[in-house]
Protein backbone atom coordinates (compact mmCIF):
# COMPACT_ATOMS: atom_id res chain seq x y z
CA UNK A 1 18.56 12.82 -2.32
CA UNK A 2 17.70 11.01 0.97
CA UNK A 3 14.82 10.24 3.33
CA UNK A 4 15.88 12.36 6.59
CA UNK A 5 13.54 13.79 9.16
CA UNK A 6 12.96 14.07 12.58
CA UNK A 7 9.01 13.28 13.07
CA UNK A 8 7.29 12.76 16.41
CA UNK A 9 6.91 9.68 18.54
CA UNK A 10 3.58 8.20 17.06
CA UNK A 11 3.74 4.47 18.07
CA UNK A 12 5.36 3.42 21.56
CA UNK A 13 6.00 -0.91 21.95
CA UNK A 14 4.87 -1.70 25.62
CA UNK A 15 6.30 -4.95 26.95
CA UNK A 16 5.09 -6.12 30.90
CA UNK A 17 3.85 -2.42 30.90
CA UNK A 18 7.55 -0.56 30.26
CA UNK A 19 8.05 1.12 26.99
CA UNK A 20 10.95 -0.34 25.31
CA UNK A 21 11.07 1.18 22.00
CA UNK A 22 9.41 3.52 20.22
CA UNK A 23 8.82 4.88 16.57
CA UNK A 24 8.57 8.11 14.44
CA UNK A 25 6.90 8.68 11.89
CA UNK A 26 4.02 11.18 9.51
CA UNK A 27 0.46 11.18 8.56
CA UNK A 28 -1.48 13.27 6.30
CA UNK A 29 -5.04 13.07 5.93
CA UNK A 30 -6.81 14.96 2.72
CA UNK A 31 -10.56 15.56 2.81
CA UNK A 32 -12.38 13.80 -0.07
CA UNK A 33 -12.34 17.45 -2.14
CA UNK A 34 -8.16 17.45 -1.72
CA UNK A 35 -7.61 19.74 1.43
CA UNK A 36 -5.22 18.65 3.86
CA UNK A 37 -7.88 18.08 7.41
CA UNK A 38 -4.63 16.49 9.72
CA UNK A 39 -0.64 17.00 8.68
CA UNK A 40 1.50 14.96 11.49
CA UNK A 41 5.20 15.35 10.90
CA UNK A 42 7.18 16.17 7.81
CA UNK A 43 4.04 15.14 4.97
CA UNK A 44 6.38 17.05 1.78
CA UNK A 45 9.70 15.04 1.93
CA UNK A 46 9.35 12.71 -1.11
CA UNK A 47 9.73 9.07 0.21
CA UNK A 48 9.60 6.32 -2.27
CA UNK A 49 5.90 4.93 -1.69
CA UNK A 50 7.25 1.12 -2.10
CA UNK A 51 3.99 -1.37 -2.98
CA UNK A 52 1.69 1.41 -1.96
CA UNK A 53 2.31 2.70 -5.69
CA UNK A 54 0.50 -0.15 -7.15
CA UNK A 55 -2.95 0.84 -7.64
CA UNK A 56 -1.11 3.61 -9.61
CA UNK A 57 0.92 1.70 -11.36
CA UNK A 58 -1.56 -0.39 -12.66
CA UNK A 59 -3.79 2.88 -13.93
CA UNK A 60 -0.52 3.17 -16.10
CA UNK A 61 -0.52 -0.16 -17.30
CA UNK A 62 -4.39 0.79 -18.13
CA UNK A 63 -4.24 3.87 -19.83
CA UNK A 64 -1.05 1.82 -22.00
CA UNK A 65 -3.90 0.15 -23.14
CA UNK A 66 -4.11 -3.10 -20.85
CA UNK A 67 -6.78 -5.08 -21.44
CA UNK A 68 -8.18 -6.87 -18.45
CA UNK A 69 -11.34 -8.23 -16.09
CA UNK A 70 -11.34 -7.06 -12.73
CA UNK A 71 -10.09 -10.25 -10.57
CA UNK A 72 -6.67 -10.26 -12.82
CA UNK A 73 -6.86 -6.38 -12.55
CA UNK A 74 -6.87 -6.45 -8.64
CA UNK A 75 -3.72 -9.35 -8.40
CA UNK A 76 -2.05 -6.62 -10.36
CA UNK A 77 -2.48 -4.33 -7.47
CA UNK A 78 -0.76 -6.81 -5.05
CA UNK A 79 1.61 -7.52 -2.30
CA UNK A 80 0.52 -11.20 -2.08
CA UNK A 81 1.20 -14.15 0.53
CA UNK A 82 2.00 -16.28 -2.48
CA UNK A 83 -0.76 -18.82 -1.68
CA UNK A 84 -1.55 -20.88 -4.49
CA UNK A 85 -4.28 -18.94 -5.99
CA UNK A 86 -2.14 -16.12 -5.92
CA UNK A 87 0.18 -18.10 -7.83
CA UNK A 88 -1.95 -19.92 -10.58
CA UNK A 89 -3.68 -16.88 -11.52
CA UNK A 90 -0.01 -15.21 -11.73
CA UNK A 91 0.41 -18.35 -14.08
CA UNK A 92 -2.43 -18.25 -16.14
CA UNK A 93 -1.85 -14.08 -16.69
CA UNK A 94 0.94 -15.16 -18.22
CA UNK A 95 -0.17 -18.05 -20.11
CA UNK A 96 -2.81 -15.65 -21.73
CA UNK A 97 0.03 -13.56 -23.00
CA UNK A 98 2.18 -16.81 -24.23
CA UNK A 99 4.74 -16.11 -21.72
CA UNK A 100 5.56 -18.24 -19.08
CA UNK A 101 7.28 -18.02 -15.01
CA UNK A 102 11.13 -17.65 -16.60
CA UNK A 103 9.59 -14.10 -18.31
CA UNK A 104 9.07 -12.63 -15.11
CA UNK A 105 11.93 -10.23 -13.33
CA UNK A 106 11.16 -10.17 -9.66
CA UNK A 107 13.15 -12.32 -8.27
CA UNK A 108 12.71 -15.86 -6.83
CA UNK A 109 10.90 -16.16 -3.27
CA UNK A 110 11.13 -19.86 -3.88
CA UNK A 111 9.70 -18.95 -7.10
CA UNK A 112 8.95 -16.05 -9.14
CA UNK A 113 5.13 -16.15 -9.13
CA UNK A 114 4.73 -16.86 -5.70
CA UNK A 115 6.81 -13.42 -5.17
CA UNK A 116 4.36 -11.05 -3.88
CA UNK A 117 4.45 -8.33 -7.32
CA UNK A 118 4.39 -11.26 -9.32
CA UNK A 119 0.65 -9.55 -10.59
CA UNK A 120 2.07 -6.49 -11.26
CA UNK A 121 4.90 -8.17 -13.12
CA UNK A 122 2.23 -10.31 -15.44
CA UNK A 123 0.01 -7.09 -15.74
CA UNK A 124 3.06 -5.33 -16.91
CA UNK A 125 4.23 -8.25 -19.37
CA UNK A 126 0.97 -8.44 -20.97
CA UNK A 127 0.39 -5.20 -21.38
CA UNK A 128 3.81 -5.30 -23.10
CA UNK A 129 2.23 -8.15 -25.57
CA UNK A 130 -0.92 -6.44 -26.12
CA UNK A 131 1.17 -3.48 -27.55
CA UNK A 132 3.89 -5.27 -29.32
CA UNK A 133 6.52 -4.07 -27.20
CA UNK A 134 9.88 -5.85 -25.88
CA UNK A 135 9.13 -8.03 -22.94
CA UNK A 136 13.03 -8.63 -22.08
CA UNK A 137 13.22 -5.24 -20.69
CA UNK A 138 10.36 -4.15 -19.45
CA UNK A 139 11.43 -3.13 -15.92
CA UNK A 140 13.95 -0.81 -17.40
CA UNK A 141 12.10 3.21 -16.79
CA UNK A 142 13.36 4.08 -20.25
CA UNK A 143 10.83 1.13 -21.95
CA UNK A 144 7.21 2.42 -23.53
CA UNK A 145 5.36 1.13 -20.48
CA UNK A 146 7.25 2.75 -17.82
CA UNK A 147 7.54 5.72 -19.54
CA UNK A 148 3.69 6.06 -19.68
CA UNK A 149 3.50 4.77 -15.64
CA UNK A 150 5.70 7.44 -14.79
CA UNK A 151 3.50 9.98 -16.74
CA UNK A 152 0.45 8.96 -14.91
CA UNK A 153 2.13 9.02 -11.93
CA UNK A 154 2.92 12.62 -12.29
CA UNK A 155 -0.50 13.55 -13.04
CA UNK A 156 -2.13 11.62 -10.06
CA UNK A 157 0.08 12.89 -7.62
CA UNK A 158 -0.07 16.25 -8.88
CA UNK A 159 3.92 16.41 -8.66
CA UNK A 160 7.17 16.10 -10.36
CA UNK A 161 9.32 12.87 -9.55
CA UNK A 162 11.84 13.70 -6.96
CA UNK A 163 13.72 10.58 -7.94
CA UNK A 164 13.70 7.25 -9.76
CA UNK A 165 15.03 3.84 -7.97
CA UNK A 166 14.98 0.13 -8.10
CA UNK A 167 12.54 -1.52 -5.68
CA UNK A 168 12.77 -4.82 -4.21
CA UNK A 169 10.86 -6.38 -7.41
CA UNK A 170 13.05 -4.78 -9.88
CA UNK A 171 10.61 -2.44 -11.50
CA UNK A 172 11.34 1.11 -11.10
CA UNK A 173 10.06 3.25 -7.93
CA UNK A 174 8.90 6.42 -8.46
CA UNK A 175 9.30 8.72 -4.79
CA UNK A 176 7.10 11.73 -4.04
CA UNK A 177 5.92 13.03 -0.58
CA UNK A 178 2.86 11.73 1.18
CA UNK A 179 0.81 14.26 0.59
CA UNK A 180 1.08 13.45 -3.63
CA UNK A 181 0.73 9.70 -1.97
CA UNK A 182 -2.76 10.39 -0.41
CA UNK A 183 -3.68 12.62 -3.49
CA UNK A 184 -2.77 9.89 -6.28
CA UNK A 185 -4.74 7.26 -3.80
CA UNK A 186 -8.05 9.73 -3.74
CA UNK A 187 -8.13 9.36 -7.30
CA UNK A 188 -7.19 5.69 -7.44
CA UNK A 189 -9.82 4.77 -5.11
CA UNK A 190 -12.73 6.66 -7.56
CA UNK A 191 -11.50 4.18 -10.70
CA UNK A 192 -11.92 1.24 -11.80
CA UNK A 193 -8.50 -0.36 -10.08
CA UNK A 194 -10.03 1.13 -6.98
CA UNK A 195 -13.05 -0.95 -7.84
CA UNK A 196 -11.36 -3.86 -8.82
CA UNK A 197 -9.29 -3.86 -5.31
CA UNK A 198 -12.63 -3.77 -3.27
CA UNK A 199 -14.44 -5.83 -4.85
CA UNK A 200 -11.45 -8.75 -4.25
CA UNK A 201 -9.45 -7.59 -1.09
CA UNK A 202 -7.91 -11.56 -0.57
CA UNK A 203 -5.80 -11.00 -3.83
CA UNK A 204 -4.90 -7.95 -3.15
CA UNK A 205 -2.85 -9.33 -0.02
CA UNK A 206 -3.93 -12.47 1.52
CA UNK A 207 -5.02 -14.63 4.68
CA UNK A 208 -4.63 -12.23 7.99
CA UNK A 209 -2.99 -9.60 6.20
CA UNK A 210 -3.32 -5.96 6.88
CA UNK A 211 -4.87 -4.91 3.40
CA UNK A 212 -7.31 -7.81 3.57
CA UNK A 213 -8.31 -7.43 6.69
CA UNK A 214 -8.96 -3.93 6.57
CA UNK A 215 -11.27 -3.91 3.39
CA UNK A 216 -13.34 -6.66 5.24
CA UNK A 217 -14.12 -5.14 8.19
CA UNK A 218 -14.86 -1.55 6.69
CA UNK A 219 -17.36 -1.74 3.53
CA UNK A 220 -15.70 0.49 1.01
CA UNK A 221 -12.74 1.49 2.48
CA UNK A 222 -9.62 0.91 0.02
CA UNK A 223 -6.36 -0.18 1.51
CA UNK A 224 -2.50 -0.49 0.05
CA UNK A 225 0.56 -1.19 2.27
CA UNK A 226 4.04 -0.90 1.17
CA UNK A 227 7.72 -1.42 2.11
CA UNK A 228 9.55 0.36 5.09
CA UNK A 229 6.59 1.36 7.06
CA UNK A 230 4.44 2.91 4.14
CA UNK A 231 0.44 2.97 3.91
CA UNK A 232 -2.46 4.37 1.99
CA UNK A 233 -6.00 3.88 2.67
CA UNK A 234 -9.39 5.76 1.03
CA UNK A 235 -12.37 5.56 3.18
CA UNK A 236 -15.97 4.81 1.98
CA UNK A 237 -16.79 8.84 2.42
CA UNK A 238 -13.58 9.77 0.04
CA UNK A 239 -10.96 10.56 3.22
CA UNK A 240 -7.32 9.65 2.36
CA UNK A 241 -4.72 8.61 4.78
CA UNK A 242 -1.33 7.87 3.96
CA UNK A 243 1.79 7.68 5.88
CA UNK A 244 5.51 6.25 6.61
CA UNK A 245 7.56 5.24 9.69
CA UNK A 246 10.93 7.03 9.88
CA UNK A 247 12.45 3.89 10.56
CA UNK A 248 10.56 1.14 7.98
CA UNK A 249 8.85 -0.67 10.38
CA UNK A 250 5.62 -2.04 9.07
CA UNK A 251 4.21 -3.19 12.61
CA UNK A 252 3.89 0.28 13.95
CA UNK A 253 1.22 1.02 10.80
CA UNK A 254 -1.46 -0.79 12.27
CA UNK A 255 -1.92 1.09 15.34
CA UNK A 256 -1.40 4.11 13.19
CA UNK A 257 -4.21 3.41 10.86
CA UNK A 258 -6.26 2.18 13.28
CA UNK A 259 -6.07 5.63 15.53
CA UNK A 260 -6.98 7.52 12.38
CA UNK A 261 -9.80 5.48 11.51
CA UNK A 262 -11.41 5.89 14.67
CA UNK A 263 -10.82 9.98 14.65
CA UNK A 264 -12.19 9.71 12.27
CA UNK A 265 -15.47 7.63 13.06
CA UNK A 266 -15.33 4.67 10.58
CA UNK A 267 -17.13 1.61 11.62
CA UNK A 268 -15.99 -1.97 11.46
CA UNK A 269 -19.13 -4.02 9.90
CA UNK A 270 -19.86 -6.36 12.86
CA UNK A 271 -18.60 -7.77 16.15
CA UNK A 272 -16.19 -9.75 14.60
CA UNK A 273 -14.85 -6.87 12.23
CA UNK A 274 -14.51 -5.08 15.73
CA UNK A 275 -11.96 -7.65 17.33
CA UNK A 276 -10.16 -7.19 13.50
CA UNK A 277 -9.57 -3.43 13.91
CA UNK A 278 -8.81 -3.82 17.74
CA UNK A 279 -6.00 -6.51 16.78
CA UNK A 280 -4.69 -4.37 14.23
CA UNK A 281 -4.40 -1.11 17.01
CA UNK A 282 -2.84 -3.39 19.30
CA UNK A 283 0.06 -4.56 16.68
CA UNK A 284 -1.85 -7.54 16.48
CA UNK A 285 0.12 -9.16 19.30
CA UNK A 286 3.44 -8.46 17.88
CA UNK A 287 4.90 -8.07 21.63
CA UNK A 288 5.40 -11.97 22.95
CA UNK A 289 6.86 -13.45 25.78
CA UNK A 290 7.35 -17.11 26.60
CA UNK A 291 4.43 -17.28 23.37
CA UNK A 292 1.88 -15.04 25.01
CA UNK A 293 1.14 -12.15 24.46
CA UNK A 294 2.67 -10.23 27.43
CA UNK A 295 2.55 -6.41 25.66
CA UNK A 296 1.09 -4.39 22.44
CA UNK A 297 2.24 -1.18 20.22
CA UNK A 298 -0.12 1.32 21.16
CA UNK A 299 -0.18 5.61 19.66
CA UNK A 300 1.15 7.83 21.67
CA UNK A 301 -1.39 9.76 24.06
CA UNK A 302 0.12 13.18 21.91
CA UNK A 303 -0.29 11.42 18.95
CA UNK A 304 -4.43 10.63 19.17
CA UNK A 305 -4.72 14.27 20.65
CA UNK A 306 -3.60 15.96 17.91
CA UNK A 307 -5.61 14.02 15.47
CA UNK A 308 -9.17 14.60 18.16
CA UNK A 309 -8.15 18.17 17.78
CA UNK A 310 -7.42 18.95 13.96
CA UNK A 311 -10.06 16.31 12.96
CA UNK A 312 -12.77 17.75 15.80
């Protein structure tokens, strides 16, 4: 089984006013009660949901029987920048547990705790040494722990697995379409992960990064980006968003997110929130020349129609 669609242009990259590139790609976003209000391209294909699968991850790691405060619960729920209090309380997770860096599976990036699933990684070793089971192969989907992840899975997204892979951190990758995506996320965002996330949006990500940035400059909105152009978000009023790029790229989700956020009338906290959000529909002034900013990624003009008229 493969990823293979053919979704609308959503995201155009404008350099010195010429469009140069564009990119494809699917939205769906449920109402807080489950209904689909907005389906954009191809929302049923099962993708693999890459570091957006987190939050969900770690509700398996939870109902394993994980125990856990909050700040340690929300660095298991991240993509990271590695900065060094990522990293020393990566370090101390798995001190707690008796384990140490070398225990860890994700691979080096210099070093295995400054990868950015180290969390997830400690979460899932001490949850592992909290039940008495095997540590040395813990990423492997037939041990305990990722046997119960991939049951909770299942019953968040309301689906069966379409298929079972490596990701880039080793553990196992569960894929199922976006709509099971922004379904799992809706519940995510009502639990105590969700709270745990909020309540700590620099661990869950890091300085100037999307996730961090987001949860900032929207009050209670819940945010979780992942690999080849995945994303999830849960406003404060219970809407879901999630999406994917056909192609992977992650710069074409800001302007994506953005454009939904504003059909669908959330409201950065402040001024300075304001410029965040505007950044972040720009592409955050991914298009340079000479070291200025000479261009942006903006949605396509078909793309924020559609949304104005299924979210109107």
């Amino acid at each position: 089984m493969s990823f293979a669609t053919s979704n609308p242009v959503l995201v155009e990259v404008v350099r010195s006013g010429f469009v140069e590139s564009v990119h494809r790609g699917a939205m769906v976003i449920m109402a807080p009660d489950g209904t689909v209000r907005a389906a954009i391209g191809d929302i049923d294909t099962p993708v693999f949901p890459r570091s957006s699968n987190k939050p969900f991850q770690a509700l398996g790691m939870l109902n394993a029987g994980l125990e856990i405060d909050d700040t340690n619960l929300a660095l298991v729920c991240a993509s990271h920048t590695g900065e060094p209090g990522h990293v020393d309380r990566a370090l101390a997770m798995l001190a707690a547990a008796g384990l140490s860096e070398d225990d860890l599976h994700c691979p080096p990036d210099p070093r295995r705790a400054a990868m950015n699933c180290s969390g997830k990684h400690a979460g899932m070793l001490t949850t592992c040494v909290q039940r008495g089971w095997s540590t040395a192969d813990y990423t492997d989907p037939h041990h305990p722990l990722q046997r119960v992840i991939a049951d909770t899975v299942v019953e968040l997204t309301g689906e069966k697995i379409a298929a079972v892979g490596v990701d880039g951190c080793a553990a196992p990758l569960f894929a199922f379409s976006l709509t099971g995506l922004a379904r799992a996320f809706s519940s995510a965002a009502r639990t105590r992960v969700g709270e745990a996330m909020r309540a700590n949006p620099w661990l869950v990500a890091g300085t100037g990064r999307e996730d961090t940035l987001l949860m900032l400059a929207v009050p209670g909105l819940l945010s979780k980006a992942g690999a080849e152009g995945v994303h999830a978000m849960t406003l404060p009023d219970g809407t879901t968003v999630a999406l994917k790029t056909d192609d992977g790229a992650s710069r074409a989700r800001g302007p994506m997110l953005v454009a939904a956020l504003r059909a669908l009338g959330a409201s950065p906290e402040n001024a300075a929130a304001l410029e965040v959000i505007d950044g972040l529909g720009r592409g955050a002034g991914l298009v340079l020349g000479g070291g200025r900013e000479v261009g942006e990624l903006r949605v396509t003009r078909e793309f924020e129609a559609e949304l104005a008229d299924k979210l109107g």
